[in-house]
Protein backbone atom coordinates (compact mmCIF):
# COMPACT_ATOMS: atom_id res chain seq x y z
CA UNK A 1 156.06 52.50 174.46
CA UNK A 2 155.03 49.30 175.98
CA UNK A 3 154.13 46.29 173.61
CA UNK A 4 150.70 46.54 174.64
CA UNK A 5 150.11 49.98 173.56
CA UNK A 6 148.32 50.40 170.31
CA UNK A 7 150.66 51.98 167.59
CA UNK A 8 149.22 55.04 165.58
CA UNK A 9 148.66 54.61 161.95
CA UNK A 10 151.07 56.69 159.66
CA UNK A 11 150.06 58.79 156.62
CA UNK A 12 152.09 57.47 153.82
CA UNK A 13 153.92 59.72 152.16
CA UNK A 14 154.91 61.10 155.39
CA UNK A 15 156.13 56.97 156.38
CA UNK A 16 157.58 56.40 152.83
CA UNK A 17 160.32 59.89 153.61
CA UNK A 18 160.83 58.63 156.82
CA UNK A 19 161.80 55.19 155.77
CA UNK A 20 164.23 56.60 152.86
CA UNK A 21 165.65 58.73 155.67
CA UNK A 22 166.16 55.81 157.94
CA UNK A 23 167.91 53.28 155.59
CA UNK A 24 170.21 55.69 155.33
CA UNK A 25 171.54 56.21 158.58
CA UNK A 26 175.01 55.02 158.48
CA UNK A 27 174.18 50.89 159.57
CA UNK A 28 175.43 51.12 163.22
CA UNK A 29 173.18 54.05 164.12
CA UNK A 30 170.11 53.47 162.10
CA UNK A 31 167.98 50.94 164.54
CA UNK A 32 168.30 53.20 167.44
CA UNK A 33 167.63 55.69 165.26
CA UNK A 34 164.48 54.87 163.73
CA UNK A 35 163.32 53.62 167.28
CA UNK A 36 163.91 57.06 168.93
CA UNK A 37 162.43 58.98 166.13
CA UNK A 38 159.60 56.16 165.44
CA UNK A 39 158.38 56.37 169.38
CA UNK A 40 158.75 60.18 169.56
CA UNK A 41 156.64 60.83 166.25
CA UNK A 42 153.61 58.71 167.92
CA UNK A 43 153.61 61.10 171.16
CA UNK A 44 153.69 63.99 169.10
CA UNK A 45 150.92 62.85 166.91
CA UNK A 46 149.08 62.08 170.40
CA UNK A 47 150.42 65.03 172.00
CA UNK A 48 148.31 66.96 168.91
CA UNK A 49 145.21 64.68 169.64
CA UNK A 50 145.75 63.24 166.07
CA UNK A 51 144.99 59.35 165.00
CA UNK A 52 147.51 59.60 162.64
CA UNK A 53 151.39 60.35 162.07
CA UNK A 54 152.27 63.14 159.80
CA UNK A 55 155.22 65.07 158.44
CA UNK A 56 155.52 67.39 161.07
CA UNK A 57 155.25 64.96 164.09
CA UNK A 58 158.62 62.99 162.18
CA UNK A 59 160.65 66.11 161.41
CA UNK A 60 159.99 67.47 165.02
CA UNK A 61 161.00 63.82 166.51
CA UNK A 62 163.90 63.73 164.07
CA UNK A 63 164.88 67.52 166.09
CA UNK A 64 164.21 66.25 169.39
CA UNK A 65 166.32 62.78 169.58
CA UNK A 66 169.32 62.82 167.14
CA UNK A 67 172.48 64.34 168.64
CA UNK A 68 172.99 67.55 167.71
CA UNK A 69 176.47 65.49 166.47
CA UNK A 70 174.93 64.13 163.88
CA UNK A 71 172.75 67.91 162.83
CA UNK A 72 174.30 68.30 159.32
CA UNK A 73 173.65 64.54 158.54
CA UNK A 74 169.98 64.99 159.29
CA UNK A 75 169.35 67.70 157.65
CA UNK A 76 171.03 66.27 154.38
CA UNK A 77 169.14 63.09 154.90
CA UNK A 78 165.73 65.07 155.68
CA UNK A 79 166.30 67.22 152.36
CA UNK A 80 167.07 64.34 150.29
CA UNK A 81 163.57 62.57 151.41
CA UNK A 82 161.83 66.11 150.72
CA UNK A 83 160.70 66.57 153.99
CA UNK A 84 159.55 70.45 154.87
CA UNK A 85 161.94 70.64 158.02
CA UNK A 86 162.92 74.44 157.66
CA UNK A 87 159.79 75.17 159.83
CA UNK A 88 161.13 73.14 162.94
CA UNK A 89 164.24 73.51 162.37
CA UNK A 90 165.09 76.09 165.02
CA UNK A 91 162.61 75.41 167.51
């Protein structure tokens, strides 16, 4: 995303469990991490012709950029911020 482009806004529960998930990334990981997962939630809330960011636009980014390395980590950290990922998570 170019620093020109306009940024999507977020719904906020759906921001606040992706922020809890983010700080706790292990430190060396977490600001590639949240600016993988952060740029891949906004095309899939574009990609769904949405003006907003929901849930399901961070779990699926969450599916589609972390290593699949790092799988069992997610899902612990997903679970923990109670997002719904069992719907994505074998797609």
């Amino acid at each position: 995303m170019s620093d020109t482009e306009t940024q999507l806004e977020w719904e906020n529960t759906a921001q606040d469990k992706f922020n809890n998930v983010i700080k706790r990334i292990p430190l060396f990981h977490r600001d590639i991490a949240y600016k993988v997962v952060f740029k891949k939630a906004e095309i899939n809330a574009r990609q769904r012709g949405a003006s907003q960011v929901e849930e399901s636009d961070i779990v699926r980014a969450f599916f589609s950029e972390v290593p699949m390395t790092f799988y069992s980590l997610m899902i612990r950290l997903l679970d923990g911020a109670g997002f719904n990922y069992k719907e994505w998570e074998s797609k």
